[in-house]
C-alpha atoms as a PDB file:
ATOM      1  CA  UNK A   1       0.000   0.000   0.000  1.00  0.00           C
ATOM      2  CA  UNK A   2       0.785   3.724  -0.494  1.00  0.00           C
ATOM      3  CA  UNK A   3       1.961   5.812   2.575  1.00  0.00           C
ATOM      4  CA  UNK A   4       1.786   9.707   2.865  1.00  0.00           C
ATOM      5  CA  UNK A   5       4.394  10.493   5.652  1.00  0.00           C
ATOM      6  CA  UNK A   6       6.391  13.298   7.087  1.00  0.00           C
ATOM      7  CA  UNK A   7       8.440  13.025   4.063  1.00  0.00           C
ATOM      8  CA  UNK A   8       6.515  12.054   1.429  1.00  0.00           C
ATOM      9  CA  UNK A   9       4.828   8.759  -0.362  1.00  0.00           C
ATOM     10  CA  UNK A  10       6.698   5.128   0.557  1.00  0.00           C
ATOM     11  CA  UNK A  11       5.378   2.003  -0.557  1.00  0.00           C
ATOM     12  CA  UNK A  12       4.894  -0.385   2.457  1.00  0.00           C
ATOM     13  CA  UNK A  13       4.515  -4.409   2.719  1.00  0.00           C
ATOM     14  CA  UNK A  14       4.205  -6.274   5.473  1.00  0.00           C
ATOM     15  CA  UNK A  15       4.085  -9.947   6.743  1.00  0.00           C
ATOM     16  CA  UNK A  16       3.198 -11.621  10.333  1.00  0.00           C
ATOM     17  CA  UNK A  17       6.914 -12.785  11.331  1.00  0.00           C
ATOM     18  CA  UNK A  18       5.103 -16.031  11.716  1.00  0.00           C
ATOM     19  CA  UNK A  19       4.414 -16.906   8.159  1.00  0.00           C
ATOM     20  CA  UNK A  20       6.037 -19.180   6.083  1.00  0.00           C
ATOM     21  CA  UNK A  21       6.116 -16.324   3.331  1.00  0.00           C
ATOM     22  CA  UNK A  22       8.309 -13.897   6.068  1.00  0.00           C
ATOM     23  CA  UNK A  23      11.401 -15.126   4.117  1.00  0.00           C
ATOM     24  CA  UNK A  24      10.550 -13.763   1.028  1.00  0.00           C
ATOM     25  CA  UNK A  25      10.819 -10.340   2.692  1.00  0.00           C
ATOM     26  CA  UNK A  26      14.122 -11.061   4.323  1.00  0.00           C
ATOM     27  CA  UNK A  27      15.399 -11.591   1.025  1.00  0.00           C
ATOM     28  CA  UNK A  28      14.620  -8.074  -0.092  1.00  0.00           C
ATOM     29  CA  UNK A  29      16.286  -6.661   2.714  1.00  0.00           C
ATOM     30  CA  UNK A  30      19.165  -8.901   2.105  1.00  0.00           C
ATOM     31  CA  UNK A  31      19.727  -7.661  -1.611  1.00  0.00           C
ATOM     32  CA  UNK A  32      18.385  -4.415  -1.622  1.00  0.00           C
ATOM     33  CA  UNK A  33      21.234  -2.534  -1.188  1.00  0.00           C
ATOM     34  CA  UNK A  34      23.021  -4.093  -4.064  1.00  0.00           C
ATOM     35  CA  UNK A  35      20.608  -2.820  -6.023  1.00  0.00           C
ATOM     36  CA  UNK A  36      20.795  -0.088  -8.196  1.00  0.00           C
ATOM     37  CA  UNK A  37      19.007   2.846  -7.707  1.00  0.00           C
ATOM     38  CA  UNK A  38      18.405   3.103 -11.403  1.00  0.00           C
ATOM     39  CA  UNK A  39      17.139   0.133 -11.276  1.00  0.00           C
ATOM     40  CA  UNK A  40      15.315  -0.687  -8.473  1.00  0.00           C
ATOM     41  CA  UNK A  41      13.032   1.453  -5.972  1.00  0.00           C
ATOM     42  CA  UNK A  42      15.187   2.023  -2.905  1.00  0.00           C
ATOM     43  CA  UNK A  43      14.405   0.314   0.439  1.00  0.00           C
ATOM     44  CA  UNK A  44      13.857   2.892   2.690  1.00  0.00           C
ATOM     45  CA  UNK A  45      13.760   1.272   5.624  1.00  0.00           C
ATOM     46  CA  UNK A  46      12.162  -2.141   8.028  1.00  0.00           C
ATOM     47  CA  UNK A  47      11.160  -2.834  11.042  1.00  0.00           C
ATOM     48  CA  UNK A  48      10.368  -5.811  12.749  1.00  0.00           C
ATOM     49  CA  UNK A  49       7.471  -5.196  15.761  1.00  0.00           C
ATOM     50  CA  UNK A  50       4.803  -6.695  17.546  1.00  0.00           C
ATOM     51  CA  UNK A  51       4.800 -10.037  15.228  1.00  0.00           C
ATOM     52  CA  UNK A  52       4.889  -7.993  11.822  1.00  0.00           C
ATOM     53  CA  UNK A  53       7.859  -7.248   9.737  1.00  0.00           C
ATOM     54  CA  UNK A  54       7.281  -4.004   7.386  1.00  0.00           C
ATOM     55  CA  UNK A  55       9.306  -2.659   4.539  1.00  0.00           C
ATOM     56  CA  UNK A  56       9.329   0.336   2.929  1.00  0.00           C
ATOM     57  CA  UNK A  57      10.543   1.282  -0.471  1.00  0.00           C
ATOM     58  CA  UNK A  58      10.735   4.563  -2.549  1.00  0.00           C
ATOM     59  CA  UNK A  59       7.490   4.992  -3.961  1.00  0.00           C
ATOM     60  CA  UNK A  60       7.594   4.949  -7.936  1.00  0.00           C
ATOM     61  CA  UNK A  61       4.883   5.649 -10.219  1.00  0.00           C
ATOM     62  CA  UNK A  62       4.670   3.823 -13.515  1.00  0.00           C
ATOM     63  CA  UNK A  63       2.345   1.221 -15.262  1.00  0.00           C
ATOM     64  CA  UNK A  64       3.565  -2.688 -15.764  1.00  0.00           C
ATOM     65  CA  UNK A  65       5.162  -3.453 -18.671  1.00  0.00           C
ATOM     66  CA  UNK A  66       3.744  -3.830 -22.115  1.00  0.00           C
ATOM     67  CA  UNK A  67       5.711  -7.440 -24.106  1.00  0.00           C
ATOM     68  CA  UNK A  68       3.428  -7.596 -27.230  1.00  0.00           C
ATOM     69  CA  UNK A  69       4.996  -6.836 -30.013  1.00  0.00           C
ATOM     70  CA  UNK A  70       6.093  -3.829 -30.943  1.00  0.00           C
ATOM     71  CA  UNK A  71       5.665  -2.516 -27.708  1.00  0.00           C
ATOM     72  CA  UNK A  72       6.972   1.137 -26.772  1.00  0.00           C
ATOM     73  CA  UNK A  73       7.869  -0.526 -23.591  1.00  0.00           C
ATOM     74  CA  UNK A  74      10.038  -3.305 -25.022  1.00  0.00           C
ATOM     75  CA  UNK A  75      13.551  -0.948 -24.961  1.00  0.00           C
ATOM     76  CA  UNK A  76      13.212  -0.108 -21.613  1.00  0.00           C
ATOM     77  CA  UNK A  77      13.025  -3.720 -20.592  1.00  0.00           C
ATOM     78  CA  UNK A  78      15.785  -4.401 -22.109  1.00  0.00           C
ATOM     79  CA  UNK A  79      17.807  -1.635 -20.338  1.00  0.00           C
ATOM     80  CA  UNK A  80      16.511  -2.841 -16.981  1.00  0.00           C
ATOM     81  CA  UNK A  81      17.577  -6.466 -18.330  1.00  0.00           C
ATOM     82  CA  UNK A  82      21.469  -5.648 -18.919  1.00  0.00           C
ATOM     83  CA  UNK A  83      21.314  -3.684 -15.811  1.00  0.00           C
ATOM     84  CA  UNK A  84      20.440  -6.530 -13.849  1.00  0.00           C
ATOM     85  CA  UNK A  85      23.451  -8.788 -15.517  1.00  0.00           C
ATOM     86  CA  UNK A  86      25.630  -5.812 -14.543  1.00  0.00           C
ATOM     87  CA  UNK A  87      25.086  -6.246 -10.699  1.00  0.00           C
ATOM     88  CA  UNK A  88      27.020  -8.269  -8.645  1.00  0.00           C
ATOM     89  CA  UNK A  89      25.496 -10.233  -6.090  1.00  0.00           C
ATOM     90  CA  UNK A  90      25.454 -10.288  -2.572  1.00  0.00           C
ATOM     91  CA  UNK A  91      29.454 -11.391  -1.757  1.00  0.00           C
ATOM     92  CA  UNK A  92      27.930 -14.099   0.819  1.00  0.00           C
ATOM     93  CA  UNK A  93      24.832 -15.675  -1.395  1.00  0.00           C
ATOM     94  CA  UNK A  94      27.018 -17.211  -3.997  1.00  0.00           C
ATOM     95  CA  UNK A  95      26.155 -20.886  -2.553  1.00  0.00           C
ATOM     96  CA  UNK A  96      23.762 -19.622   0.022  1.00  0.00           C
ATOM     97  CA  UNK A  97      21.141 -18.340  -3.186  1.00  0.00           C
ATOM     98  CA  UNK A  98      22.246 -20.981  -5.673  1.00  0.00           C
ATOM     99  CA  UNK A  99      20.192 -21.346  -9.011  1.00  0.00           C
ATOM    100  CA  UNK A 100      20.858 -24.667  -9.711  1.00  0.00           C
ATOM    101  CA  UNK A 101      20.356 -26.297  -6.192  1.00  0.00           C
ATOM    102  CA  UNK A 102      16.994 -24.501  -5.864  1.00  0.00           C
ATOM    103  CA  UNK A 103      15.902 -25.666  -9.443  1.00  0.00           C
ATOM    104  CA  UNK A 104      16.996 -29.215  -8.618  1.00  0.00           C
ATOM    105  CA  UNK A 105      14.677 -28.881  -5.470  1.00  0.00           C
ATOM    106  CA  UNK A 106      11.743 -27.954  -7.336  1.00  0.00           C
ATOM    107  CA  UNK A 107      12.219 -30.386 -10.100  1.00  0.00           C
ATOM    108  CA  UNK A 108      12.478 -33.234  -7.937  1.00  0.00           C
ATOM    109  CA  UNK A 109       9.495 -34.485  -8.003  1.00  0.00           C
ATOM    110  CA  UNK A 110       8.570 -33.655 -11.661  1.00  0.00           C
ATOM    111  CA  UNK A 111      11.576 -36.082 -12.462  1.00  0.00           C
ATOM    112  CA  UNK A 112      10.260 -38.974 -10.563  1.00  0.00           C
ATOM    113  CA  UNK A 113       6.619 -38.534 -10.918  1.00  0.00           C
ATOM    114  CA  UNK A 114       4.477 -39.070 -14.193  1.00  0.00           C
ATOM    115  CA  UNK A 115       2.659 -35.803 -15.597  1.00  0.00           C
ATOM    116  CA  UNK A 116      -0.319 -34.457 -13.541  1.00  0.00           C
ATOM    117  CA  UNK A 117      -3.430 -35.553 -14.486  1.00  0.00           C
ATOM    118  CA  UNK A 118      -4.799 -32.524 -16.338  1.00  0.00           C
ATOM    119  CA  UNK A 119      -1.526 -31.951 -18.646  1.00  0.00           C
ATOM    120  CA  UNK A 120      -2.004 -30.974 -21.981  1.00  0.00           C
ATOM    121  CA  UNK A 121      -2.708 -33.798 -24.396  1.00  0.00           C
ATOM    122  CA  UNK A 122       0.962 -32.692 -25.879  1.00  0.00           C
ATOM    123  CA  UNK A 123       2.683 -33.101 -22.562  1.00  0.00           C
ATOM    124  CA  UNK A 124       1.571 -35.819 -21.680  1.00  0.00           C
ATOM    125  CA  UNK A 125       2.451 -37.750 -24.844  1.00  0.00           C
ATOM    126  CA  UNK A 126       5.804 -36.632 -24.395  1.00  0.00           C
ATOM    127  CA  UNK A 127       6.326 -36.787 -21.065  1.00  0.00           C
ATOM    128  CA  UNK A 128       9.396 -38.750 -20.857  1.00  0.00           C
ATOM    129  CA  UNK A 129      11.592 -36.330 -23.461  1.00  0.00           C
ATOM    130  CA  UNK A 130      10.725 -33.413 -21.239  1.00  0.00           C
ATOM    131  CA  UNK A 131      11.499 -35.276 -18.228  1.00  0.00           C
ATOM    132  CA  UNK A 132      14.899 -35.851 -19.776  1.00  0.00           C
ATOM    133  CA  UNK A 133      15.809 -32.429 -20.948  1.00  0.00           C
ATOM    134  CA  UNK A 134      14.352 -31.072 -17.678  1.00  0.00           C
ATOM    135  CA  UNK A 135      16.959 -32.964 -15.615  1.00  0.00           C
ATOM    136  CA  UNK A 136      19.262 -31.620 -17.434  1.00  0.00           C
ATOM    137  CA  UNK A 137      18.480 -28.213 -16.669  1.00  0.00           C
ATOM    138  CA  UNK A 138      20.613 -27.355 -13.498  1.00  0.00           C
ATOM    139  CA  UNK A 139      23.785 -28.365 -14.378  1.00  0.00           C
ATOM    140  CA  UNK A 140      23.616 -25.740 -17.365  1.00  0.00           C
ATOM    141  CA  UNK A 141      21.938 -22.783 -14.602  1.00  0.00           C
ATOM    142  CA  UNK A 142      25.513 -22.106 -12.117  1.00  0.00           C
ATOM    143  CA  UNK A 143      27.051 -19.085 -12.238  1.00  0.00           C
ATOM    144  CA  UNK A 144      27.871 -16.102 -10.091  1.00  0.00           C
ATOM    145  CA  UNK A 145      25.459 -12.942 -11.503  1.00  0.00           C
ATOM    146  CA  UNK A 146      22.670 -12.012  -9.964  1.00  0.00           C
ATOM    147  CA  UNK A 147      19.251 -13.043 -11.240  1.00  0.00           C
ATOM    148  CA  UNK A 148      15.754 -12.021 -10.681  1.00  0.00           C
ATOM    149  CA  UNK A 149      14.014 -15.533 -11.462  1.00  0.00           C
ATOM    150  CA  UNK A 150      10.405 -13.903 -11.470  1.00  0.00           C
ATOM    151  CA  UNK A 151      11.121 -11.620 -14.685  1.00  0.00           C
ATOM    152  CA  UNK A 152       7.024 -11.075 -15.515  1.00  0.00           C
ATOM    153  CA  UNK A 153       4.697  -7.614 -16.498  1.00  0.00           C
ATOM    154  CA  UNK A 154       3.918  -6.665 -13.294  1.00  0.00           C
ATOM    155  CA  UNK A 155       7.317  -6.775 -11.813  1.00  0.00           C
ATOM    156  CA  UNK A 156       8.728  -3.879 -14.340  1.00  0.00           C
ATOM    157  CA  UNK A 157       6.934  -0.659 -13.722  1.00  0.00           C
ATOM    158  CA  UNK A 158       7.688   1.849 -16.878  1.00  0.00           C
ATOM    159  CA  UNK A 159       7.890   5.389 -16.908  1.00  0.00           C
ATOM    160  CA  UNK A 160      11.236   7.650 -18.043  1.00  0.00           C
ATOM    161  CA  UNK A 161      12.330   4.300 -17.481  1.00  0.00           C
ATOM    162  CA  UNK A 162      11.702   0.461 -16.535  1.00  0.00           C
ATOM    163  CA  UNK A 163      12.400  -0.617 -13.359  1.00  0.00           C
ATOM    164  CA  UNK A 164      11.974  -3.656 -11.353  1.00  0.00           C
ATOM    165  CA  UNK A 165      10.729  -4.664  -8.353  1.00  0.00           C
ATOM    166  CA  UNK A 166       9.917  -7.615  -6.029  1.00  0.00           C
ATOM    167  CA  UNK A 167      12.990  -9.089  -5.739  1.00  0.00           C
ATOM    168  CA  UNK A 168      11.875 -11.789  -3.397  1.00  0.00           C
ATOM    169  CA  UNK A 169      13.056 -15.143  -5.313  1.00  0.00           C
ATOM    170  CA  UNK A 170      16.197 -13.578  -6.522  1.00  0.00           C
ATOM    171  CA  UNK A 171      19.064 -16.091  -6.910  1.00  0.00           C
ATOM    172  CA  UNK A 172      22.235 -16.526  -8.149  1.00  0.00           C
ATOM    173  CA  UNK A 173      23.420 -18.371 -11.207  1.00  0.00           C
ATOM    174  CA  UNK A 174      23.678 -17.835 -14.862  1.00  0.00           C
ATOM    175  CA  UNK A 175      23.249 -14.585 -16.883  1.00  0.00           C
ATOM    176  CA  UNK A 176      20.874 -16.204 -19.437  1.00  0.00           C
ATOM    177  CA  UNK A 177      18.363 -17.134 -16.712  1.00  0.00           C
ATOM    178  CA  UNK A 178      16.403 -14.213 -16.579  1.00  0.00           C
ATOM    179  CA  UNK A 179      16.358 -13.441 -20.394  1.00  0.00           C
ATOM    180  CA  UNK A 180      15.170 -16.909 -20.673  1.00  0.00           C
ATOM    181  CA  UNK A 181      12.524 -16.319 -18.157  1.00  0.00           C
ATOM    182  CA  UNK A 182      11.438 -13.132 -20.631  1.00  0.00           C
ATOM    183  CA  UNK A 183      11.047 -15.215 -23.605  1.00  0.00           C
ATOM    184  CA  UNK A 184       8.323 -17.104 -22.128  1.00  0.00           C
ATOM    185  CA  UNK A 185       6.310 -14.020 -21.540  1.00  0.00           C
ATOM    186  CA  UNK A 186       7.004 -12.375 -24.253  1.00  0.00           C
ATOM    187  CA  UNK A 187       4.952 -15.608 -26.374  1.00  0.00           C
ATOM    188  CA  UNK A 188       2.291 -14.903 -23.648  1.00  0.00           C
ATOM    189  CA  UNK A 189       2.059 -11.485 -25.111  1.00  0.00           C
ATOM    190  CA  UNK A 190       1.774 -12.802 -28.739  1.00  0.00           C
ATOM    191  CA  UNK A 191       5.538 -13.180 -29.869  1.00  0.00           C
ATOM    192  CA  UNK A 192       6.709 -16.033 -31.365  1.00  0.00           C
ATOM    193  CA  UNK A 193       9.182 -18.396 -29.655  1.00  0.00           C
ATOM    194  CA  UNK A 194      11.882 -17.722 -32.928  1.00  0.00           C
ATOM    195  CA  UNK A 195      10.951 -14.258 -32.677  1.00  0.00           C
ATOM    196  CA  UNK A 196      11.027 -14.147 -28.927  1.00  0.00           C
ATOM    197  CA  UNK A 197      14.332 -15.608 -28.880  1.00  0.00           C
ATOM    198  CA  UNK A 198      15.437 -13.481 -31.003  1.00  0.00           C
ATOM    199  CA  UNK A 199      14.413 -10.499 -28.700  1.00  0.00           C
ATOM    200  CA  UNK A 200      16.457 -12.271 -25.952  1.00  0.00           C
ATOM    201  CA  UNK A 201      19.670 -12.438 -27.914  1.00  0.00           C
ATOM    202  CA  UNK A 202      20.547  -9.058 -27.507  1.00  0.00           C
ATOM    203  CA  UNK A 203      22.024  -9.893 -24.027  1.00  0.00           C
ATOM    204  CA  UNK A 204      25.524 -11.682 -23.832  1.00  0.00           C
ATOM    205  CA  UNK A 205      24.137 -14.443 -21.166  1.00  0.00           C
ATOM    206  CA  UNK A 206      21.337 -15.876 -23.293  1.00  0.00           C
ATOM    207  CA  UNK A 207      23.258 -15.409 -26.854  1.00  0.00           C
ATOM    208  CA  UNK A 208      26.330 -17.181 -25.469  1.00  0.00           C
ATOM    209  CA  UNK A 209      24.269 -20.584 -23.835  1.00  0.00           C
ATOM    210  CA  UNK A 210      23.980 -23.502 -25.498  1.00  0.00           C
ATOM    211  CA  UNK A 211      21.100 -24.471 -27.488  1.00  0.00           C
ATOM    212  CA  UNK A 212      20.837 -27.615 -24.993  1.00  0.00           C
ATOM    213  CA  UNK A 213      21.013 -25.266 -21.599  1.00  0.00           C
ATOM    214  CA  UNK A 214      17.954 -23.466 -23.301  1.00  0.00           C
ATOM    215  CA  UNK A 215      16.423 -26.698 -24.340  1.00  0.00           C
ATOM    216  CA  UNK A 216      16.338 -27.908 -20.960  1.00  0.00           C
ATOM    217  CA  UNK A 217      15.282 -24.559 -18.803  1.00  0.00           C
ATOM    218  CA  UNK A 218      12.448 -24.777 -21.511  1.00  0.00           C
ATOM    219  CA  UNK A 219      11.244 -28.181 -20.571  1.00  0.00           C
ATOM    220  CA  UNK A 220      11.755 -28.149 -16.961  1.00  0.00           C
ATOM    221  CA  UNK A 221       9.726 -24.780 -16.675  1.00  0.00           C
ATOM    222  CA  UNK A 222       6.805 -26.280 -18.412  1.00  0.00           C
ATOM    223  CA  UNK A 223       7.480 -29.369 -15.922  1.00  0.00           C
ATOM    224  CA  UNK A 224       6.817 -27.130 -12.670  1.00  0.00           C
ATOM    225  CA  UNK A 225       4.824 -24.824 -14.520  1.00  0.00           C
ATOM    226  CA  UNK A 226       1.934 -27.079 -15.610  1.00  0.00           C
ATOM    227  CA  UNK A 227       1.069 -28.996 -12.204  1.00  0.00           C
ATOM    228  CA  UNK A 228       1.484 -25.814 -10.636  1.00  0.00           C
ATOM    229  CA  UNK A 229      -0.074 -22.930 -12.758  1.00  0.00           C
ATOM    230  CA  UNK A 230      -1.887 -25.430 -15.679  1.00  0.00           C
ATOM    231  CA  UNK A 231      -4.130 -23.552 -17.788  1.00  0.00           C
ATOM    232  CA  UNK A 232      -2.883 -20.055 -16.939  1.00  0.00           C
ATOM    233  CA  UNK A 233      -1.611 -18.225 -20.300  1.00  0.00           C
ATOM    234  CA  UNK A 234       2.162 -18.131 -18.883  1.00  0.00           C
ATOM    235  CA  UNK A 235       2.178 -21.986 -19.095  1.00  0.00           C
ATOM    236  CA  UNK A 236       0.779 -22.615 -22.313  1.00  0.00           C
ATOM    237  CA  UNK A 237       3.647 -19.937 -23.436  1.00  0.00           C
ATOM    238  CA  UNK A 238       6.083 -22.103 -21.902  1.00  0.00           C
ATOM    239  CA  UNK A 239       4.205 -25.113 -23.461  1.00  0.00           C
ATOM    240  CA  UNK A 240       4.488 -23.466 -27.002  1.00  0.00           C
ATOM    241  CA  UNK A 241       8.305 -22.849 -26.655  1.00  0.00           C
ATOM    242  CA  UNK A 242       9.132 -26.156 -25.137  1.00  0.00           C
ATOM    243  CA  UNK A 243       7.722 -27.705 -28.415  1.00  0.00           C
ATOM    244  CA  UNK A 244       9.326 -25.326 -30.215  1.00  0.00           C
ATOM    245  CA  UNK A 245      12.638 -26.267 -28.735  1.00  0.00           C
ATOM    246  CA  UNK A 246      12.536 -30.062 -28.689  1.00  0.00           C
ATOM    247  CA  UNK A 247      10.620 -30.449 -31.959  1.00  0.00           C
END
């Protein structure tokens, strides 16, 4: 929510200390003054009382990014994207924050269990060559930059410029990881996959992986992303792209 203090306008979250979710704050504290301020709202400050922890950030007006084609906003996103692969991260997350171990967590269970139940008729019939690109997947994710993971519309806000926000599930690991994130939104917002890889390319980390690293990322996110989010038009994006990279 919006606050009008002493000093002007913050933006303020909050959390019972109690709940599960508490962490994901803590992890906003933790990077927030890598950040930026270019590129990020600034964290203001956080306090921790009476069971609630509340942060407060630099309030920013914009609107959440446009990905369709052609989109005014499209440059901007870009800029914010190269200005993420130019932070370092956090000295002390390097193994603490790791891509790869977190992606292996989550894909645990995709890798050992058969598709869910209400999987697309395409998924399901191929079910065991996505299962064996998407165990693939974190071996190609390590690395030492800094990465969003949750690279979506409503986590840019655009005016003069794009910036990005809720940095809850950042991570660290490869550069192409959060371009590769982008691609599947950007077929959610009517690009093709060729054409939405193409968009991605402009940035070092996603032009310099190999084909297979992309491969897999592609077919493990549609993995998690379809027992988890199935039906929603982010997954059949990552469904479309995941064909288009294992056809």
């Amino acid at each position: 929510m919006t606050l009008s203090t002493g000093s002007g306008r913050v933006f303020c979250k909050g959390i019972t200390t109690g709940s599960p979710l508490a962490r994901m704050h803590r992890s906003e504290i933790t990077v927030s003054p890598f950040l930026p301020e270019r590129l990020a709202p600034r964290l203001l400050w956080h306090v921790e009382a009476d069971g609630w922890l509340l942060l407060a950030f630099e309030h920013v007006s914009g609107q959440h990014a446009d990905l369709s084609p052609d989109s005014p906003d499209l440059p901007a996103v870009a800029d914010a994207v190269e200005e993420i692969s130019r932070v370092s991260a956090p000295p002390a997350s390097i193994a603490q924050r790791s891509m790869p171990e977190q992606w292996a967590r989550a894909l645990k269970t995709e890798i050992e269990s058969p598709p869910p139940p209400d999987a697309a008729p395409w998924s399901a019939a191929n079910a065991d060559l996505l299962v064996t690109w998407a165990a693939r997947s974190p071996a190609h994710m390590g690395g030492s930059h800094l990465i969003h993971s949750d690279l979506n519309p409503a986590n840019f806000l655009v005016s003069d410029r794009a910036r990005v926000i809720d940095w809850a599930w950042w991570r660290t690991g490869a550069a192409w990881v959060d371009p590769a994130f982008l691609v599947i939104r950007l077929v959610a917002d009517g690009h093709g996959p060729e054409q939405a890889e193409k968009w991605a390319r402009q940035f070092d980390g996603f032009a310099d992986a190999p084909p297979d690293a992309i491969t897999a990322f592609a077919a493990s996110v549609l993995r998690l992303w379809e027992r988890r989010f199935a039906g929603t038009p982010a997954t059949n994006a990552a469904r479309r792209w995941a064909r288009y990279r294992v056809a």
